[in-house]
PDB file of N, CA and C in Angstrom:
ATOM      1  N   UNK A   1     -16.296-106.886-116.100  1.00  0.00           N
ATOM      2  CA  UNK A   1     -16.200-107.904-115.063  1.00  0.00           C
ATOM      3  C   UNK A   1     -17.628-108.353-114.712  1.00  0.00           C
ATOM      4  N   UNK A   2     -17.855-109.562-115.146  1.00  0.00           N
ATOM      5  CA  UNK A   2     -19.146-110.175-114.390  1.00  0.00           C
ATOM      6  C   UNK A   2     -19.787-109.808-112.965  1.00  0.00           C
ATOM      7  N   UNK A   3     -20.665-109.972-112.905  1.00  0.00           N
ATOM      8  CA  UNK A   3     -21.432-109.818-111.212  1.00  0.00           C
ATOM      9  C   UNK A   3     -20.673-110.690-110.406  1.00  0.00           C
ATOM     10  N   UNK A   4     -20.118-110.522-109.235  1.00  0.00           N
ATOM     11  CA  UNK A   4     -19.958-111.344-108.634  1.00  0.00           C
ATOM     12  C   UNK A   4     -17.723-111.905-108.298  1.00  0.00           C
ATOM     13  N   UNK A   5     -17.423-111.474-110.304  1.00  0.00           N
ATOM     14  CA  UNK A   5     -16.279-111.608-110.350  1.00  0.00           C
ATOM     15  C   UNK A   5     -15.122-110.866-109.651  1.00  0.00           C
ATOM     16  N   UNK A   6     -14.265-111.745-109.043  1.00  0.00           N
ATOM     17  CA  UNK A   6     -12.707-111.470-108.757  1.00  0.00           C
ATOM     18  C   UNK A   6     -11.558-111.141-109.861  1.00  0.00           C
ATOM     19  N   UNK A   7     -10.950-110.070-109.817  1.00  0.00           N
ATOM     20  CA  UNK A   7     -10.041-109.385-110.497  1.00  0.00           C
ATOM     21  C   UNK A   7      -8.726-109.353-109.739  1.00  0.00           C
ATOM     22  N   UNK A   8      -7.510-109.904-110.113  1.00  0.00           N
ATOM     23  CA  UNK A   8      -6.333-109.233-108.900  1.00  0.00           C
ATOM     24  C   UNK A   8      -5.377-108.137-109.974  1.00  0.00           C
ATOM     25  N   UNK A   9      -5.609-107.109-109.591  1.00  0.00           N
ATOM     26  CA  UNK A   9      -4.011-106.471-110.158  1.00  0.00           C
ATOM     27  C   UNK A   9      -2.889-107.095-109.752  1.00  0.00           C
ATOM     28  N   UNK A  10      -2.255-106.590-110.753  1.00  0.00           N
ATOM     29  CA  UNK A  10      -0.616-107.035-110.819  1.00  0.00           C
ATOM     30  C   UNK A  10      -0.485-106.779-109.934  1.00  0.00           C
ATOM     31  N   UNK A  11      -0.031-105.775-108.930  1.00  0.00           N
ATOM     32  CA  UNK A  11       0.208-105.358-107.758  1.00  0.00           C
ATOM     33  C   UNK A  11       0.199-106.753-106.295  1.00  0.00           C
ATOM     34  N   UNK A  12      -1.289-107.085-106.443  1.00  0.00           N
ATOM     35  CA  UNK A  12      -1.817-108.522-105.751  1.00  0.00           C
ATOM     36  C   UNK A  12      -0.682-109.582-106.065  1.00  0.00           C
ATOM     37  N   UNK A  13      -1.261-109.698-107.377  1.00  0.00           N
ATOM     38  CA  UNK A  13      -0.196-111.133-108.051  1.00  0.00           C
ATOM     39  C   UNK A  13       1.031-111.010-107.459  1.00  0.00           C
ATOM     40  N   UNK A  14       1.538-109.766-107.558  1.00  0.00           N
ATOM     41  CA  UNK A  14       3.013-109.778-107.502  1.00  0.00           C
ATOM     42  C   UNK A  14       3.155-109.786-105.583  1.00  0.00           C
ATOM     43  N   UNK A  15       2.370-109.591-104.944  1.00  0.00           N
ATOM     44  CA  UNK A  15       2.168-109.745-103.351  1.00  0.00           C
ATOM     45  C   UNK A  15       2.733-111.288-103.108  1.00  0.00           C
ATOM     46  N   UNK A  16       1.093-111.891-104.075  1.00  0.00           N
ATOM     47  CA  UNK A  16       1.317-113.548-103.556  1.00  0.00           C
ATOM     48  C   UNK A  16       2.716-113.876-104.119  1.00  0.00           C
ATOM     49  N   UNK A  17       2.801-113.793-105.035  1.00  0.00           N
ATOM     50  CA  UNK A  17       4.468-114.339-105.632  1.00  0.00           C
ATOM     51  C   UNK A  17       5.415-114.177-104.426  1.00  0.00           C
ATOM     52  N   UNK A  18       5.470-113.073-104.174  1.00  0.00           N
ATOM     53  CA  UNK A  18       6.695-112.413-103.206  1.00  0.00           C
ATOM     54  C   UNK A  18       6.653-113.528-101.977  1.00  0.00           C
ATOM     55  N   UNK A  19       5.241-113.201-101.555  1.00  0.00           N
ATOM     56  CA  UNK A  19       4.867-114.112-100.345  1.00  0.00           C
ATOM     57  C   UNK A  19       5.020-115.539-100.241  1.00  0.00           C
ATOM     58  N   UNK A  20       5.179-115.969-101.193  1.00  0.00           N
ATOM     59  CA  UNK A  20       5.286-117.500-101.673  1.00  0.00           C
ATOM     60  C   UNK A  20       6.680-117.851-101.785  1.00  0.00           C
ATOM     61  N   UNK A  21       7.678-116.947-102.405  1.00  0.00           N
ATOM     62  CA  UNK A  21       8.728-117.041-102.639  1.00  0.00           C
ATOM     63  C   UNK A  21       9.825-116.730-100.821  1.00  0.00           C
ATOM     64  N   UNK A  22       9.384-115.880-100.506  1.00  0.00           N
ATOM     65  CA  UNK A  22      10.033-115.517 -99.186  1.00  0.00           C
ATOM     66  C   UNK A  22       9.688-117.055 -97.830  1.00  0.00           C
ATOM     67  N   UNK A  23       8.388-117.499 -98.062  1.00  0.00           N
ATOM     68  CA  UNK A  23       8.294-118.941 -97.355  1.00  0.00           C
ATOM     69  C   UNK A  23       9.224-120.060 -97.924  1.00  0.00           C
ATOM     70  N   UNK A  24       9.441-120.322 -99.411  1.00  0.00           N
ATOM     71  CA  UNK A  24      10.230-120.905 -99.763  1.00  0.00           C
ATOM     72  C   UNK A  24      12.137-120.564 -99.593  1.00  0.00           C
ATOM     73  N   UNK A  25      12.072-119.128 -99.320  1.00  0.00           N
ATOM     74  CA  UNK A  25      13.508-119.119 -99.018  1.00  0.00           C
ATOM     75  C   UNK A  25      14.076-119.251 -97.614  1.00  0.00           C
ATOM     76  N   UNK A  26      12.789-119.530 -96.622  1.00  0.00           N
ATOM     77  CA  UNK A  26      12.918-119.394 -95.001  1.00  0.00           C
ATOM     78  C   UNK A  26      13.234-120.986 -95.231  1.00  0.00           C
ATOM     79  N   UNK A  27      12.556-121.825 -96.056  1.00  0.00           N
ATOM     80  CA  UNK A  27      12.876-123.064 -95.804  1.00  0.00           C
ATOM     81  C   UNK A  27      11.208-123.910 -95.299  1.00  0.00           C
ATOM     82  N   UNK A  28      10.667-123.293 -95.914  1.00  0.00           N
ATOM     83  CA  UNK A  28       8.838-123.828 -94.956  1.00  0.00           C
ATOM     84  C   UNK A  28       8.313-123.534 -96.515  1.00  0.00           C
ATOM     85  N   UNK A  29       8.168-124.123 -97.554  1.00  0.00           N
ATOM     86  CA  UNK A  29       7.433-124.036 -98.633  1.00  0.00           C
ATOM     87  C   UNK A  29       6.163-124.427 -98.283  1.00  0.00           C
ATOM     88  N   UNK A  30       5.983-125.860 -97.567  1.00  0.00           N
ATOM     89  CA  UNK A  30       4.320-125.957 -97.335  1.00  0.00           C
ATOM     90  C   UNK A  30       3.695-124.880 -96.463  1.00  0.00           C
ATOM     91  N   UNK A  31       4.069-124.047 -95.672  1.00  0.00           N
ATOM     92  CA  UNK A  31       3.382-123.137 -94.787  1.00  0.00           C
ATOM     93  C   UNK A  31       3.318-122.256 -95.491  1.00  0.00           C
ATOM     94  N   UNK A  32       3.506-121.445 -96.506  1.00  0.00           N
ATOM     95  CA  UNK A  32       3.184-121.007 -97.729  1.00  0.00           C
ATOM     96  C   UNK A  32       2.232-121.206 -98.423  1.00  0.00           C
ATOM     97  N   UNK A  33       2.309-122.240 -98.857  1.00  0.00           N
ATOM     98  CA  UNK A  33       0.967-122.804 -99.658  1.00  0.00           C
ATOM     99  C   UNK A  33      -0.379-122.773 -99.011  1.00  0.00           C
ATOM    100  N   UNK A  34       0.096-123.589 -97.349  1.00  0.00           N
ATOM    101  CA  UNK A  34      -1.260-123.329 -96.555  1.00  0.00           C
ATOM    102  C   UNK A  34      -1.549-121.622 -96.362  1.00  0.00           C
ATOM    103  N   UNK A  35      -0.553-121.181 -96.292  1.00  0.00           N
ATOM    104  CA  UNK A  35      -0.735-119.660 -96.015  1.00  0.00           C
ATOM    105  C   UNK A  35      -1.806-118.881 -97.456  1.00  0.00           C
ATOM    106  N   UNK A  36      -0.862-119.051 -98.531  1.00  0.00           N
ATOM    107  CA  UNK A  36      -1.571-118.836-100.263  1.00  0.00           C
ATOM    108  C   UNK A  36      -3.068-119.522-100.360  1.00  0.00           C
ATOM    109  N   UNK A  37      -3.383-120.624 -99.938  1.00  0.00           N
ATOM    110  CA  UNK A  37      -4.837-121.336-100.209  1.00  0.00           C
ATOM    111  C   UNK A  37      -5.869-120.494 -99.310  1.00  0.00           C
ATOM    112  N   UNK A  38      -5.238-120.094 -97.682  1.00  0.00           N
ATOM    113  CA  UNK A  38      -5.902-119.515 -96.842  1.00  0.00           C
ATOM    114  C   UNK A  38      -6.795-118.287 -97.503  1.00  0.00           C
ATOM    115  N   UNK A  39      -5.432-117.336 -98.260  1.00  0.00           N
ATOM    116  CA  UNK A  39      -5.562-116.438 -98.202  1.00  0.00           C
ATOM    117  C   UNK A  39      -6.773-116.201 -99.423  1.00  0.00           C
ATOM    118  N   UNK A  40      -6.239-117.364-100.333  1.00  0.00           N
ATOM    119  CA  UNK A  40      -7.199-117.547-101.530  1.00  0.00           C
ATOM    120  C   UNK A  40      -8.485-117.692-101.445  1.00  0.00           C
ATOM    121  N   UNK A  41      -8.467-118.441-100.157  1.00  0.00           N
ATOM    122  CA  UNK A  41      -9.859-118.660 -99.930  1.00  0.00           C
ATOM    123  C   UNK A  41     -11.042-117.850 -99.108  1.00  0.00           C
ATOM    124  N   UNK A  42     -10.362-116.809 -98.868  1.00  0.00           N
ATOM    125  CA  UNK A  42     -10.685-115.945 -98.136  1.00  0.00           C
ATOM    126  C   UNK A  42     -11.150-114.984 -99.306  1.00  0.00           C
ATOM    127  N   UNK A  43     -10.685-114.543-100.554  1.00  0.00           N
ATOM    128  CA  UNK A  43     -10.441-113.863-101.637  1.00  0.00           C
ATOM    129  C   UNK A  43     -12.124-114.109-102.025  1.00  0.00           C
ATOM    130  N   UNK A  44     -12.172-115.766-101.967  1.00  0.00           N
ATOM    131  CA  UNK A  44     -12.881-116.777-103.112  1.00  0.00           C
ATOM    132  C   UNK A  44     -14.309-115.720-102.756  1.00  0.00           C
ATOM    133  N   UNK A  45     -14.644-115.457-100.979  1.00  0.00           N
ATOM    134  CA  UNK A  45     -15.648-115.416-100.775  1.00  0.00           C
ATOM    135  C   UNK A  45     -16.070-114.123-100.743  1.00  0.00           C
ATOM    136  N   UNK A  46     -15.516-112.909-100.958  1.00  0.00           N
ATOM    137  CA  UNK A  46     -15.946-111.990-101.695  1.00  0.00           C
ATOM    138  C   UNK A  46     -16.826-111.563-102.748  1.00  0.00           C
ATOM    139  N   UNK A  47     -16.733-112.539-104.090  1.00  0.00           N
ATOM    140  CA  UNK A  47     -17.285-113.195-104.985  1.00  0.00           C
ATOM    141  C   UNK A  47     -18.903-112.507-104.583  1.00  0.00           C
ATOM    142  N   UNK A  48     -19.321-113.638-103.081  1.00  0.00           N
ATOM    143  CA  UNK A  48     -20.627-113.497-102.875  1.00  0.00           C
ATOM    144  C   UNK A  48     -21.113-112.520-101.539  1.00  0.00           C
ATOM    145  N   UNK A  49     -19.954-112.241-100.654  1.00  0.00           N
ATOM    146  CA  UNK A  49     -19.955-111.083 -99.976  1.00  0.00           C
ATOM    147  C   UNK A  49     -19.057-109.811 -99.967  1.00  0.00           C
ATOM    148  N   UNK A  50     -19.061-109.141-100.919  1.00  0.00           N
ATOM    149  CA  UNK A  50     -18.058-108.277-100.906  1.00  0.00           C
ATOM    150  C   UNK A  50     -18.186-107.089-100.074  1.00  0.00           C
ATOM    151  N   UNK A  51     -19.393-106.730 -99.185  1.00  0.00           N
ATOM    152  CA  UNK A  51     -19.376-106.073 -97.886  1.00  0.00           C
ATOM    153  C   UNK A  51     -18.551-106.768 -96.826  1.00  0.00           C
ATOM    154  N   UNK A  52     -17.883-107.662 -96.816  1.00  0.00           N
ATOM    155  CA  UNK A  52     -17.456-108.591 -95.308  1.00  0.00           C
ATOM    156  C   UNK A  52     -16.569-107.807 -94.693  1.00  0.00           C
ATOM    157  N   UNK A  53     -15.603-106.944 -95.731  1.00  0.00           N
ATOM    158  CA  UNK A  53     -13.939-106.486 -94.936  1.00  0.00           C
ATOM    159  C   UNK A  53     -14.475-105.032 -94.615  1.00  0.00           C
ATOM    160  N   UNK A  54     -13.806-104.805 -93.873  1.00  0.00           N
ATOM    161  CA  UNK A  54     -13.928-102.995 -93.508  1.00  0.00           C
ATOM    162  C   UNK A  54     -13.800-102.639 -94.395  1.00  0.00           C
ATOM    163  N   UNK A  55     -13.922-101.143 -93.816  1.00  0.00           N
ATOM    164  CA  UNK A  55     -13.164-100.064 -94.966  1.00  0.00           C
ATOM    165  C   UNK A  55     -11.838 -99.898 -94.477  1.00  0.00           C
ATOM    166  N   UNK A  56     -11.238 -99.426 -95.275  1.00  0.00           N
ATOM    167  CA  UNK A  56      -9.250 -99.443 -94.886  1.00  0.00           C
ATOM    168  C   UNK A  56      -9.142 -98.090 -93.605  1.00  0.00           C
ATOM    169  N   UNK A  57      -9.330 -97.997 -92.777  1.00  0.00           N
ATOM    170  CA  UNK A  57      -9.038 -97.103 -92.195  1.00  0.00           C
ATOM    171  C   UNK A  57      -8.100 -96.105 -92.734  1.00  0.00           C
ATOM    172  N   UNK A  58      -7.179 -96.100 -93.514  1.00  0.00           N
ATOM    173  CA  UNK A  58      -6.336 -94.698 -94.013  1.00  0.00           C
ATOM    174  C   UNK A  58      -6.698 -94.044 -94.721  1.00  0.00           C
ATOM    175  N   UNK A  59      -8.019 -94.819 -95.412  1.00  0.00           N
ATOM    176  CA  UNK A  59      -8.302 -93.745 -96.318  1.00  0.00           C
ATOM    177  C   UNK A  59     -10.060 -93.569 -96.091  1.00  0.00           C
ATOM    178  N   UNK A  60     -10.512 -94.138 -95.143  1.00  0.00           N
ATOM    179  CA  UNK A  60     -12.008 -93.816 -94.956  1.00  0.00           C
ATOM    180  C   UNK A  60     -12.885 -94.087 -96.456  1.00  0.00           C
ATOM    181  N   UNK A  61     -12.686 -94.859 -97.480  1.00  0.00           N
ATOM    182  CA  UNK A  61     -13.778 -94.596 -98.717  1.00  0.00           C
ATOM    183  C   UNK A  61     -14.381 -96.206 -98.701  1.00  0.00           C
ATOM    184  N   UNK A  62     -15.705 -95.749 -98.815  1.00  0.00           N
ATOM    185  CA  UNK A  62     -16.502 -96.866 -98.198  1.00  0.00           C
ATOM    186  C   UNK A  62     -16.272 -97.949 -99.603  1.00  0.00           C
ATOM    187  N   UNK A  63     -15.504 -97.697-101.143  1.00  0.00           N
ATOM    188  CA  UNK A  63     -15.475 -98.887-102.116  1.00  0.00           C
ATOM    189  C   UNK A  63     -13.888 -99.250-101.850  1.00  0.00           C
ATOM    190  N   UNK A  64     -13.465 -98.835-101.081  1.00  0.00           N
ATOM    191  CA  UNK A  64     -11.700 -99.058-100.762  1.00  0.00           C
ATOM    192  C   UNK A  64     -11.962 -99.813 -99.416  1.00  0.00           C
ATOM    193  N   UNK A  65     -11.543-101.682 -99.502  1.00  0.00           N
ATOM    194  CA  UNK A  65     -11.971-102.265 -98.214  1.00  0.00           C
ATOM    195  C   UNK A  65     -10.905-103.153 -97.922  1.00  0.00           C
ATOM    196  N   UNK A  66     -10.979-104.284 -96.720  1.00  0.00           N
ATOM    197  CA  UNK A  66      -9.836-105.030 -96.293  1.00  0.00           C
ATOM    198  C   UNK A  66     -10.381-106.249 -95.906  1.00  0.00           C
ATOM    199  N   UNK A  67      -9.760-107.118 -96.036  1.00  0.00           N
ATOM    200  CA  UNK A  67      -9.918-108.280 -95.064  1.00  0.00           C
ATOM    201  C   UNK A  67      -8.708-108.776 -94.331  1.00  0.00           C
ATOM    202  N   UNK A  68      -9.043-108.388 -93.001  1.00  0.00           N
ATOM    203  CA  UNK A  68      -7.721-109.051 -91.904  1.00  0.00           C
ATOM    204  C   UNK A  68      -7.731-110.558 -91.460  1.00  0.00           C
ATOM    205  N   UNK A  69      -6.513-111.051 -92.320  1.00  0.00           N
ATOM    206  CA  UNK A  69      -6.169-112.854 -92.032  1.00  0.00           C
ATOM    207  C   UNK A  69      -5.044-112.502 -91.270  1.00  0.00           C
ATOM    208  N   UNK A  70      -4.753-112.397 -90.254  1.00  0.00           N
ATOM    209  CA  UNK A  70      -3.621-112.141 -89.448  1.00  0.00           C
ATOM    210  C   UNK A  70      -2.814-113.307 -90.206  1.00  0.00           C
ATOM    211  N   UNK A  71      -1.111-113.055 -90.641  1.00  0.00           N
ATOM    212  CA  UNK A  71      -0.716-111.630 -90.558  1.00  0.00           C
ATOM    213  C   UNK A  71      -0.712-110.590 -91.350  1.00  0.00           C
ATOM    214  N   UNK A  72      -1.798-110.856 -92.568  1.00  0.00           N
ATOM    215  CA  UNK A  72      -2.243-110.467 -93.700  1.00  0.00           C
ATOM    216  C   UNK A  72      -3.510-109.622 -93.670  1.00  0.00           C
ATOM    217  N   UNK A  73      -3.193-108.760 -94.456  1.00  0.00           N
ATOM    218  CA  UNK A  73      -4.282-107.409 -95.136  1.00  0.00           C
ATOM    219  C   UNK A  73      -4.788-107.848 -96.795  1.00  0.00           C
ATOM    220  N   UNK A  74      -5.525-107.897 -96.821  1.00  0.00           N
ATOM    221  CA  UNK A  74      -6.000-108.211 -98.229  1.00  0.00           C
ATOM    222  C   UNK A  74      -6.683-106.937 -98.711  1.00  0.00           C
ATOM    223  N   UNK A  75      -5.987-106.098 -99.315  1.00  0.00           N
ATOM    224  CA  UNK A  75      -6.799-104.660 -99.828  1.00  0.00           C
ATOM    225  C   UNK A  75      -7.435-105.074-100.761  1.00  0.00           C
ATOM    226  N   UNK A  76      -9.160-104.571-100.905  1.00  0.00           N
ATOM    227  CA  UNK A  76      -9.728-104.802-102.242  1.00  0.00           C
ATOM    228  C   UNK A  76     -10.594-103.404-102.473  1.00  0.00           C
ATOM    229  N   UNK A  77     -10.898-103.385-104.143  1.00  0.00           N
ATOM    230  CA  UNK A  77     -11.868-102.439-104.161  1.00  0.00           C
ATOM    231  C   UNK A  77     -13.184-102.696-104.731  1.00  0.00           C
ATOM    232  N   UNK A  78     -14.280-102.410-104.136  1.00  0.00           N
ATOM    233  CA  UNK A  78     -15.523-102.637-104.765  1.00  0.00           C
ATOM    234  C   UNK A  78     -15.763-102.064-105.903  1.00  0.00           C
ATOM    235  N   UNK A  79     -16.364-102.760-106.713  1.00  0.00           N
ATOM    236  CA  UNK A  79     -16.684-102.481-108.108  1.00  0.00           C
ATOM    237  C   UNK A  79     -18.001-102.854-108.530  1.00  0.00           C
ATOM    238  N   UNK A  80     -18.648-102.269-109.673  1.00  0.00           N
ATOM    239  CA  UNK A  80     -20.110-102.290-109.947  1.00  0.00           C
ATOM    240  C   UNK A  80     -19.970-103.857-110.138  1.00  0.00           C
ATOM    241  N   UNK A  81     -19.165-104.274-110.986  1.00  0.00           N
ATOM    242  CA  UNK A  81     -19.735-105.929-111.386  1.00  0.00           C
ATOM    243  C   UNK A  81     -19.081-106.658-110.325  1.00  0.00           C
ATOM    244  N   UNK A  82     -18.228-106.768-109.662  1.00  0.00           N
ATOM    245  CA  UNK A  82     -17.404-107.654-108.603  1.00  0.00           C
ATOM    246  C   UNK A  82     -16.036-106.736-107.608  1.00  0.00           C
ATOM    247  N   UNK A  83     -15.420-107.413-107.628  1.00  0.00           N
ATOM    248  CA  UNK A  83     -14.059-106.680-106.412  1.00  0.00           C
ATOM    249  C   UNK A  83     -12.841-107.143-107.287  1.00  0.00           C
ATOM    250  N   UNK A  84     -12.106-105.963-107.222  1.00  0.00           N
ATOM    251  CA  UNK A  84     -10.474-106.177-107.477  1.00  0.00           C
ATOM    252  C   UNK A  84      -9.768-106.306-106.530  1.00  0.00           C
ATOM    253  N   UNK A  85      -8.516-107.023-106.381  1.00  0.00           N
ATOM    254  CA  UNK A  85      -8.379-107.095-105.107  1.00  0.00           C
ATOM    255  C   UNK A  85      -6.753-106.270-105.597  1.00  0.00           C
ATOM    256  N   UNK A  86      -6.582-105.204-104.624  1.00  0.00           N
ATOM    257  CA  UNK A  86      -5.083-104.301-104.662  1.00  0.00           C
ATOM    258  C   UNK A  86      -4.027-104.817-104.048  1.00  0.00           C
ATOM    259  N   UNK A  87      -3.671-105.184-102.932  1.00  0.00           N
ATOM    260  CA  UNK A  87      -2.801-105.559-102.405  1.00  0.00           C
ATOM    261  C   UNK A  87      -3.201-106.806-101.679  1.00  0.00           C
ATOM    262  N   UNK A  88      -2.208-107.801-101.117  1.00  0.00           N
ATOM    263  CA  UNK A  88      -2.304-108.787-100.306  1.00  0.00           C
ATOM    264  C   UNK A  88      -0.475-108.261 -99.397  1.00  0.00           C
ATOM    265  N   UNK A  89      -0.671-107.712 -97.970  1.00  0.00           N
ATOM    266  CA  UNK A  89       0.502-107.581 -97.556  1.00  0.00           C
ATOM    267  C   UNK A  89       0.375-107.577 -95.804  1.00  0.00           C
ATOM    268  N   UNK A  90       1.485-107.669 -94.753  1.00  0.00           N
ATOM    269  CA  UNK A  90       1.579-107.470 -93.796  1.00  0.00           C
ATOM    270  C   UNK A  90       0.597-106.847 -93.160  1.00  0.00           C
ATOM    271  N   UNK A  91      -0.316-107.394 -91.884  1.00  0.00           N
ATOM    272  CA  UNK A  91      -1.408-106.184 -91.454  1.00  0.00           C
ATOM    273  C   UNK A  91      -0.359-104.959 -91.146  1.00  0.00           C
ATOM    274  N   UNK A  92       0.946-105.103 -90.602  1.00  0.00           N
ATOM    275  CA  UNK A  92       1.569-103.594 -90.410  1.00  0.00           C
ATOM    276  C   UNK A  92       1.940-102.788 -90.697  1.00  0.00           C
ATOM    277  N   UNK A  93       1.732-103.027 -92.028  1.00  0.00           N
ATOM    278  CA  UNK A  93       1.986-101.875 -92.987  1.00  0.00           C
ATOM    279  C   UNK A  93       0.645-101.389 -93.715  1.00  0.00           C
ATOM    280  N   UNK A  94       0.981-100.174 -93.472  1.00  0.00           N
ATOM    281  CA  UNK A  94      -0.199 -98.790 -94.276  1.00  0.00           C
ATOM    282  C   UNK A  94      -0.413 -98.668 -95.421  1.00  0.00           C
ATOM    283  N   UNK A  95      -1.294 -98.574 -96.121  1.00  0.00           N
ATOM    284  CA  UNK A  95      -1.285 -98.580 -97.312  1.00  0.00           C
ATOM    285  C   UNK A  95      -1.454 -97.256 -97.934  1.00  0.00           C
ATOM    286  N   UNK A  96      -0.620 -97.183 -99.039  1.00  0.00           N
ATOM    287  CA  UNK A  96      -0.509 -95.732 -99.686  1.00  0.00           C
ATOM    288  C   UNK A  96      -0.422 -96.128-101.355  1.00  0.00           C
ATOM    289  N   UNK A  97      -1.708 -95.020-101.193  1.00  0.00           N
ATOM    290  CA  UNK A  97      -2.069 -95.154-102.985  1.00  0.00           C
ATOM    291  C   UNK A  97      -1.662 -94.246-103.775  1.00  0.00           C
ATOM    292  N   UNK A  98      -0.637 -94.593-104.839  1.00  0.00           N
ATOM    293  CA  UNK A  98       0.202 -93.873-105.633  1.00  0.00           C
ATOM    294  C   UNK A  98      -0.818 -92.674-106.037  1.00  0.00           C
ATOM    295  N   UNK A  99      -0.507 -91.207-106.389  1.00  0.00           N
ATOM    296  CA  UNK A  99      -1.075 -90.417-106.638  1.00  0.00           C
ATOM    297  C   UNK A  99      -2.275 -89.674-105.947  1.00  0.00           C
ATOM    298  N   UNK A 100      -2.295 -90.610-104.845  1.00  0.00           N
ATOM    299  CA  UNK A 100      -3.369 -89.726-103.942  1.00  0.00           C
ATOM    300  C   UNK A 100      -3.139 -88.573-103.438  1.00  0.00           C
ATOM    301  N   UNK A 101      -3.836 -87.407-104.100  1.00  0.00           N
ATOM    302  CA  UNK A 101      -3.640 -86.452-103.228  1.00  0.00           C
ATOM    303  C   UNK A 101      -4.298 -85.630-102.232  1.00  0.00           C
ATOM    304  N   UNK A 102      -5.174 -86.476-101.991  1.00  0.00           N
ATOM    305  CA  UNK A 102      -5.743 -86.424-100.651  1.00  0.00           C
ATOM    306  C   UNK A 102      -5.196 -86.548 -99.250  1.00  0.00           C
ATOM    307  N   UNK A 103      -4.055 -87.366 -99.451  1.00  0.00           N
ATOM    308  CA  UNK A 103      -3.038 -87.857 -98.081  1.00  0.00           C
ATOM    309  C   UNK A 103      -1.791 -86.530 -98.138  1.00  0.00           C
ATOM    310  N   UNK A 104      -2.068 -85.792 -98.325  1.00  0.00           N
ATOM    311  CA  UNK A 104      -1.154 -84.543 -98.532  1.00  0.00           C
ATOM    312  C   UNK A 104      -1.566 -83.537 -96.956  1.00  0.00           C
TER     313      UNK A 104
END
């Protein structure tokens, strides 16, 4: 991954999809989109600040971080060349990373 570059896991992708799809079944497709561009654009600027989001509070690790777009959590992780981004979901829900066994 380049300096600087954005990565989304499947995990992400499959966030925005969901998220996109659930505005379209409420009946509000454009508030979606504005919602998806927001969120995108929020993503974009990582790129050149990828210190901006906290660290995730559940798990305290300073390359495991967030950005809060109310009503959205954007989990990402820092990486030597750029940020992956893990999840895009509800700020009210916790995030739990498969196989951690540290949260034990």
């Amino acid at each position: 991954m380049p300096k600087g570059a954005i990565r989304l896991a499947e995990s992400a992708v499959r966030d925005l999809e969901e998220l996109r799809r659930w505005y379209a079944q409420q009946g509000v497709p454009e508030t979606g989109e504005r919602t998806l561009k927001r969120i995108l654009d929020s993503i974009g600027l990582l790129a050149e600040l990828p210190e901006m989001g906290r660290v995730v509070p559940e798990f305290g690790r300073g390359s495991l971080r967030e950005l809060i777009r109310p009503p959205f959590r954007i989990v990402y992780r820092r990486e030597q060349e750029g940020v992956s981004i893990v999840r895009v979901w509800r700020s009210e829900r916790l995030l739990e990373v498969p196989g951690d066994e540290s949260r034990s």
